[in-house]
C-alpha atoms as a PDB file:
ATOM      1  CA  UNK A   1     -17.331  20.202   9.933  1.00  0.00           C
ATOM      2  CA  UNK A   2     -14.294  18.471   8.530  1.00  0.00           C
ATOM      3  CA  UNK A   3     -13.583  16.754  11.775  1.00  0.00           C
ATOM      4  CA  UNK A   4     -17.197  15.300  12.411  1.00  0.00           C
ATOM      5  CA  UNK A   5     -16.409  14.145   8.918  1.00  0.00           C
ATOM      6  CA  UNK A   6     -13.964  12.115   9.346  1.00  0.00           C
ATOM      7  CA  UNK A   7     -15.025  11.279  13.025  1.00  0.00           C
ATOM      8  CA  UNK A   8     -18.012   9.821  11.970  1.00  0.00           C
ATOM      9  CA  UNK A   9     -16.151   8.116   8.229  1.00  0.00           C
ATOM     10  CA  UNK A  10     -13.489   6.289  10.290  1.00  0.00           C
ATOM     11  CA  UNK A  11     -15.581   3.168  11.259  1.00  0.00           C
ATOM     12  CA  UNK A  12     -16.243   3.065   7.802  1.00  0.00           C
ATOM     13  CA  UNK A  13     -12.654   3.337   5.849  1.00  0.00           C
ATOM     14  CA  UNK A  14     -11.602   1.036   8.872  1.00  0.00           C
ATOM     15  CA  UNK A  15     -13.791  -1.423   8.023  1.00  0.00           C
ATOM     16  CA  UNK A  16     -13.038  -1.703   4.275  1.00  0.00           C
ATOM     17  CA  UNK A  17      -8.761  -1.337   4.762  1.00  0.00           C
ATOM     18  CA  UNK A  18      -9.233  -4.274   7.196  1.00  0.00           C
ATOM     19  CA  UNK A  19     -11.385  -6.069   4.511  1.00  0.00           C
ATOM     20  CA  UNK A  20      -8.845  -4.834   1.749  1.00  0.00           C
ATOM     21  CA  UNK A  21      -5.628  -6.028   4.047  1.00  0.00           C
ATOM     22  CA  UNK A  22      -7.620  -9.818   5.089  1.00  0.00           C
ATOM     23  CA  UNK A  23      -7.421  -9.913   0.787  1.00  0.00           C
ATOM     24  CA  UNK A  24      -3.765  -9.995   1.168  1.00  0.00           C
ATOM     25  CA  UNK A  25      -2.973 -11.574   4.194  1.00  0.00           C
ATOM     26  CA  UNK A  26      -1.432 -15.071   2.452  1.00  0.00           C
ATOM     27  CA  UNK A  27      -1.057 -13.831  -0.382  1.00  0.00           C
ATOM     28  CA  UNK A  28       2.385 -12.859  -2.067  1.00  0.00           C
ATOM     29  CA  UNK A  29       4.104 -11.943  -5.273  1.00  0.00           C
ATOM     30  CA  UNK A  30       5.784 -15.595  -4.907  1.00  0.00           C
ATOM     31  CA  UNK A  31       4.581 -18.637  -3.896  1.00  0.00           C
ATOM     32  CA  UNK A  32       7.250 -18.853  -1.720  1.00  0.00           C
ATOM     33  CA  UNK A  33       9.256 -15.901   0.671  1.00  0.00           C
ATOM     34  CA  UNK A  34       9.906 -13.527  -2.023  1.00  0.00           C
ATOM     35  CA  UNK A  35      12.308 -11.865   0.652  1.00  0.00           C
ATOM     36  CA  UNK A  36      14.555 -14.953   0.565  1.00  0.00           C
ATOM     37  CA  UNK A  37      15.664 -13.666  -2.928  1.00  0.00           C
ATOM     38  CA  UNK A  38      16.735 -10.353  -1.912  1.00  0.00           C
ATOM     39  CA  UNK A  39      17.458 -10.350   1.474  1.00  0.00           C
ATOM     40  CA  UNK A  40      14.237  -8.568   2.537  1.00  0.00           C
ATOM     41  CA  UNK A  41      15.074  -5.652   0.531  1.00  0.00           C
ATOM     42  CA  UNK A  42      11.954  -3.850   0.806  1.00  0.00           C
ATOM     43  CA  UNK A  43      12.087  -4.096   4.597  1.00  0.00           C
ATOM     44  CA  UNK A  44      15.628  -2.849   4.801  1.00  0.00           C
ATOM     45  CA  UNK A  45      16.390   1.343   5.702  1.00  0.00           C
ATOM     46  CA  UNK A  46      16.794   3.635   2.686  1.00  0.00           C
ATOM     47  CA  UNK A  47      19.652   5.999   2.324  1.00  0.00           C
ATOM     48  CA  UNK A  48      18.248   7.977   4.868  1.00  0.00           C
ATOM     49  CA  UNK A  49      18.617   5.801   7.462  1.00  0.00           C
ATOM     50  CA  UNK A  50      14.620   4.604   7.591  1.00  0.00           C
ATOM     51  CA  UNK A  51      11.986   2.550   5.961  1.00  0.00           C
ATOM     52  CA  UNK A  52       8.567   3.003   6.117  1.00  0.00           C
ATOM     53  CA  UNK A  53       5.431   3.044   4.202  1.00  0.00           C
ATOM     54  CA  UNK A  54       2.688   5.462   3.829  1.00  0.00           C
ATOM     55  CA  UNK A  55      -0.345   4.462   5.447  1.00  0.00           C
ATOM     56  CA  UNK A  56      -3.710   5.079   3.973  1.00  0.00           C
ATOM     57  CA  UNK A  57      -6.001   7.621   5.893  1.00  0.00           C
ATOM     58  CA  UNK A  58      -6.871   6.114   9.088  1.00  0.00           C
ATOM     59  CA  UNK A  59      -5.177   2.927   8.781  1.00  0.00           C
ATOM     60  CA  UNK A  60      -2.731   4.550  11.505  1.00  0.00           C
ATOM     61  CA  UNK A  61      -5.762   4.179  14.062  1.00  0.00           C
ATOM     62  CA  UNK A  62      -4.577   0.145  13.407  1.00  0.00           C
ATOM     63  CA  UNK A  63      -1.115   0.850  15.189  1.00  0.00           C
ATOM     64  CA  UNK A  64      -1.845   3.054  18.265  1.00  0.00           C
ATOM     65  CA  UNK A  65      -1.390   0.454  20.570  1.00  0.00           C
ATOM     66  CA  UNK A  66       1.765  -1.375  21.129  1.00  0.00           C
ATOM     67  CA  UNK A  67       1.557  -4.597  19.265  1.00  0.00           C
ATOM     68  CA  UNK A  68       4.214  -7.182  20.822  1.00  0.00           C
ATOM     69  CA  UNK A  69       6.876  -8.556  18.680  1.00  0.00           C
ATOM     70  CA  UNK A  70       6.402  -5.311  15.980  1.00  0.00           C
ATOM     71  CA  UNK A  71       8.729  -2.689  16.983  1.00  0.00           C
ATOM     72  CA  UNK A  72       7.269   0.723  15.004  1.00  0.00           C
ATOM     73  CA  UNK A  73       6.933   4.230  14.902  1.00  0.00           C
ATOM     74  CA  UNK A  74       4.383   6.826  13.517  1.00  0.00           C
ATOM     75  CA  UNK A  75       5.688   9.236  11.553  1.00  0.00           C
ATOM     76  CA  UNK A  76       3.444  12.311  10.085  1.00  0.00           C
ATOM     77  CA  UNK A  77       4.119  12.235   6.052  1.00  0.00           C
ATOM     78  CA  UNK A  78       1.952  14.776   4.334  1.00  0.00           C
ATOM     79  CA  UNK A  79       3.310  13.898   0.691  1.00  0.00           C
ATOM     80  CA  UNK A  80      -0.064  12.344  -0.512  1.00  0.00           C
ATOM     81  CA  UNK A  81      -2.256  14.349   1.699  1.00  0.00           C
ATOM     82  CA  UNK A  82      -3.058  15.845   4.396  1.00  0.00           C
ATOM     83  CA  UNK A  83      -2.230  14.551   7.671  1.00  0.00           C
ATOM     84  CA  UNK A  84      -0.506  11.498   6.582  1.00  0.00           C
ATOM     85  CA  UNK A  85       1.956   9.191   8.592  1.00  0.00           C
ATOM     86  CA  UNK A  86       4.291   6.584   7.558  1.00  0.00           C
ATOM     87  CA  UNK A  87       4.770   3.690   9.983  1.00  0.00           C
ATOM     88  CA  UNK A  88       8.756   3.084  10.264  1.00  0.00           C
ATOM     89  CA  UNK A  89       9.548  -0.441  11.447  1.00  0.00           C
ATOM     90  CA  UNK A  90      13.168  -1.885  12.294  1.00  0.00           C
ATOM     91  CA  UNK A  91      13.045  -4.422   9.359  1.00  0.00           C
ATOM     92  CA  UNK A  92      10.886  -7.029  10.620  1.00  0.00           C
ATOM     93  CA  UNK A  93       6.838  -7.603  11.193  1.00  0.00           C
ATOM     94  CA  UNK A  94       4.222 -10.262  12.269  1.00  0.00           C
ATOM     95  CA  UNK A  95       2.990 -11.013   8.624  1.00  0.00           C
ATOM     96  CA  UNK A  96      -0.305  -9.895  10.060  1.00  0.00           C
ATOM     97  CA  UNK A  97       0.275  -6.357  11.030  1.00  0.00           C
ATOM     98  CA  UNK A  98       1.661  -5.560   7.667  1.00  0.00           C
ATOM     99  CA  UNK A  99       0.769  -2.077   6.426  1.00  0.00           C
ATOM    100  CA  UNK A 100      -1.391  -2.188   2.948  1.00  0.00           C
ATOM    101  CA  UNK A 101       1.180  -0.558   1.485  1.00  0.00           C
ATOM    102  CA  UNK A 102       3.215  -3.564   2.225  1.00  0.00           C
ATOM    103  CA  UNK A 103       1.117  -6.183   1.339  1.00  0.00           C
ATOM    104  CA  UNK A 104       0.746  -4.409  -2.112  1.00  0.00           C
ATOM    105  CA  UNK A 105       4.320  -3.875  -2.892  1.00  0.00           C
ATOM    106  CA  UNK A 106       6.137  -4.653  -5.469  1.00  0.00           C
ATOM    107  CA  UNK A 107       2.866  -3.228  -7.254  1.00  0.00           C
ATOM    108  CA  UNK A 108       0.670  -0.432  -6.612  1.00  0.00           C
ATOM    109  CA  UNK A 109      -2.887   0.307  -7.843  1.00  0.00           C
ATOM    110  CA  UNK A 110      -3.725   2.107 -10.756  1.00  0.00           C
ATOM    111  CA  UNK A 111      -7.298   3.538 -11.216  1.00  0.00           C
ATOM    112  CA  UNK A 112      -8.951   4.831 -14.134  1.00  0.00           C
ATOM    113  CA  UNK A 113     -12.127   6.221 -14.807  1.00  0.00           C
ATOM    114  CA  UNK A 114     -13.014   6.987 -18.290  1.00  0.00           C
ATOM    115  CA  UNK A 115     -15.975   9.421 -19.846  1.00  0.00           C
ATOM    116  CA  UNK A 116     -18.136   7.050 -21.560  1.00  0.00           C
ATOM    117  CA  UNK A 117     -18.235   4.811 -18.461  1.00  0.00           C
ATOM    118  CA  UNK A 118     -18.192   6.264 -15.368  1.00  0.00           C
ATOM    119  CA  UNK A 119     -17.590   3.168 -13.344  1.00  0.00           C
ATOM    120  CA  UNK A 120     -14.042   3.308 -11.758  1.00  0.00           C
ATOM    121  CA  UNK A 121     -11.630   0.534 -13.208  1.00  0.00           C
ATOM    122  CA  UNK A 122      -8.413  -0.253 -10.977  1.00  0.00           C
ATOM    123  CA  UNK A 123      -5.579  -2.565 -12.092  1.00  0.00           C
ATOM    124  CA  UNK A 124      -2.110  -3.368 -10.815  1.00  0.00           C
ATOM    125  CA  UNK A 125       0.644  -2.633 -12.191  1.00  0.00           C
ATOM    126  CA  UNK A 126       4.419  -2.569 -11.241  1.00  0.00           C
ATOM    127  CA  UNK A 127       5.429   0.286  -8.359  1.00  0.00           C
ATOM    128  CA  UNK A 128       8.117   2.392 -10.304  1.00  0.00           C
ATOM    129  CA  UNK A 129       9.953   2.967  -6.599  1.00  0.00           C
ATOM    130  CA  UNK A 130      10.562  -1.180  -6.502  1.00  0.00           C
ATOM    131  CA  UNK A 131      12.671  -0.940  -9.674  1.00  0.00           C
ATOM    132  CA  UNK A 132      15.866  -0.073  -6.568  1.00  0.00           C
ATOM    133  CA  UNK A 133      14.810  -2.770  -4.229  1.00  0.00           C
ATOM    134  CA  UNK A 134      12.647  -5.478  -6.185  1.00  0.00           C
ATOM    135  CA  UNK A 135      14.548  -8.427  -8.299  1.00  0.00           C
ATOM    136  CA  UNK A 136      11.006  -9.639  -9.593  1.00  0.00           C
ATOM    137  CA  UNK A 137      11.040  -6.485 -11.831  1.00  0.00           C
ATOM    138  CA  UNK A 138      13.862  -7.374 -13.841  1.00  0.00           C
ATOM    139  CA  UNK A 139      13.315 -11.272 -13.801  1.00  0.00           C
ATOM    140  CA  UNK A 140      10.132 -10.481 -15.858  1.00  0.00           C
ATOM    141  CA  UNK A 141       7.554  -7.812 -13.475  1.00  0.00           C
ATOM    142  CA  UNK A 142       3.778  -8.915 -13.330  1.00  0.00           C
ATOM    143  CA  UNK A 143       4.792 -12.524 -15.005  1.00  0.00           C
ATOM    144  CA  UNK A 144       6.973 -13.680 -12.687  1.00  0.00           C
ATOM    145  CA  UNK A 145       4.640 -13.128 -10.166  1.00  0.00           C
ATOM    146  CA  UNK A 146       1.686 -15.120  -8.193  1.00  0.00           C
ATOM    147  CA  UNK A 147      -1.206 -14.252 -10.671  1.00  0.00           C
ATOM    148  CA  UNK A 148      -3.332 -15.063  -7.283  1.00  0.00           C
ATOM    149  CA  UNK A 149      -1.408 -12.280  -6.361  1.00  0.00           C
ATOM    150  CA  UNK A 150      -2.164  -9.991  -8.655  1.00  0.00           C
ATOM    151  CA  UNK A 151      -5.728 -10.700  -8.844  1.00  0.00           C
ATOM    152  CA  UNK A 152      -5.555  -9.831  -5.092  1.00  0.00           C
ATOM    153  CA  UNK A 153      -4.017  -6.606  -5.499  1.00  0.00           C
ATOM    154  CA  UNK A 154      -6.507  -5.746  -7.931  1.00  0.00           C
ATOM    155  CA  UNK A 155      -9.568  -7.102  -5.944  1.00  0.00           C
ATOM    156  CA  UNK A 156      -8.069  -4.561  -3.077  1.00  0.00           C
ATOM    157  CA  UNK A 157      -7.754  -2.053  -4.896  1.00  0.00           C
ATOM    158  CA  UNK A 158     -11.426  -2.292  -6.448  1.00  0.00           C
ATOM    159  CA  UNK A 159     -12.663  -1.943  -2.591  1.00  0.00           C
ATOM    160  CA  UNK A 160     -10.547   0.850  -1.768  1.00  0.00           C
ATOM    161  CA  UNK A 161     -11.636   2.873  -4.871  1.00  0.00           C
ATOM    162  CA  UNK A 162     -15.284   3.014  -3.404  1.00  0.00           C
ATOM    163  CA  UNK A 163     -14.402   4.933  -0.300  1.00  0.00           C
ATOM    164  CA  UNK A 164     -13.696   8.704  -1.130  1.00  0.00           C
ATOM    165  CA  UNK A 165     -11.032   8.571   1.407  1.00  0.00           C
ATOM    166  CA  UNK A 166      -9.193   6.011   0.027  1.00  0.00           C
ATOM    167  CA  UNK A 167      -9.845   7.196  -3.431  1.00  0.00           C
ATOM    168  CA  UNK A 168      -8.050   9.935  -2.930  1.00  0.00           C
ATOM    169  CA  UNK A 169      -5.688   8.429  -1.438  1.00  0.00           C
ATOM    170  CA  UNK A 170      -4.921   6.301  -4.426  1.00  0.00           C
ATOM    171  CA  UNK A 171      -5.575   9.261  -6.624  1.00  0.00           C
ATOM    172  CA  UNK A 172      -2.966  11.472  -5.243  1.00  0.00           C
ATOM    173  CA  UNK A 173      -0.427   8.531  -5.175  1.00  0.00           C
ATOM    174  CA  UNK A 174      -1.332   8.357  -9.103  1.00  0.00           C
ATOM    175  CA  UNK A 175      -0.983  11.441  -9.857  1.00  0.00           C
ATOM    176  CA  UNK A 176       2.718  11.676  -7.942  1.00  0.00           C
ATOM    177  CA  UNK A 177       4.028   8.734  -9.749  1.00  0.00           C
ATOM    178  CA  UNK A 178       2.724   9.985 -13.555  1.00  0.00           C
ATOM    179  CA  UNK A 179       4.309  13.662 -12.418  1.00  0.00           C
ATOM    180  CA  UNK A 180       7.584  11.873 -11.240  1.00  0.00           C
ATOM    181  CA  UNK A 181       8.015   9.677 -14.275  1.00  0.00           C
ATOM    182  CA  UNK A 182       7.886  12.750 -16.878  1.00  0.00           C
ATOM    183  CA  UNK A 183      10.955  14.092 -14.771  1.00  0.00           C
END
């Protein structure tokens, strides 16, 4: 049953990443190349020797075909759940096949849902893993940047958090960071 599950979501979660990505597609933390201050940090291999970002579920379905001038691999990454995969790049993208992930960074999306309301609240805040790539962080986090930006981010996140898929997605990502900062 699982699989006719998520045969017949996919159009679905497709749709609204696509929708959730277009909300993002000119918009950045700066009004100009944020990469010009840092050399493109975020884009640049780890320690490891690789990059990448974690894809939401499905959003891999968006790379399966070669896409010219966007050299990439798939990677399976099962840290937020199951049967992830992390797109690894060499560095460089057409603005327009950014991951979400990308698009999102230096911020991620929190989302709350509290028991008097049950209506799910997301906000963006600052993505504790930029802190060793990001300059905006130190030069002053969410004020330095594009509130246009922001408001983006948040507007994103507010679509993703009304797909159970995506949710969960964001959910698990959550609860990672929260665990990770009491370390």
């Amino acid at each position: 049953m699982g699989n006719l599950m998520e045969w017949l979501a996919a159009p679905f979660v497709i749709k609204t990443l696509k929708a959730a990505r277009a909300l993002l597609n000119d918009r950045t933390p700066l009004k100009m190349d944020c990469g010009r201050l840092c050399g493109a940090a975020c884009c640049q291999p780890d320690e490891t020797g690789e990059n990448g970002m974690l894809l939401f579920p499905f959003e891999e379905k968006l790379y399966r075909k070669p896409i010219e001038g966007f050299d990439y691999k798939l990677v399976d990454d099962d840290r937020l759940f199951k049967g992830g995969v992390r797109l690894v790049c060499e560095g460089e993208c057409p603005r327009e096949h950014r991951p979400l992930a990308c698009r999102i960074f230096p911020l991620r999306i929190r989302v709350a849902c509290y028991d008097e309301n049950p209506e799910v609240r997301v906000r963006a805040e600052l993505d504790p893993r930029a802190w060793a790539v990001c300059p905006l962080l130190e030069q002053g986090g969410l004020r330095t940047m594009s509130q246009d930006f922001v408001t983006a981010v948040e507007e994103a996140g507010w679509l993703l958090s009304r797909n159970v898929y995506l949710l969960e997605a964001l959910l698990n990502e959550q609860r990672m960071m929260d665990e990770t900062r009491k370390l």
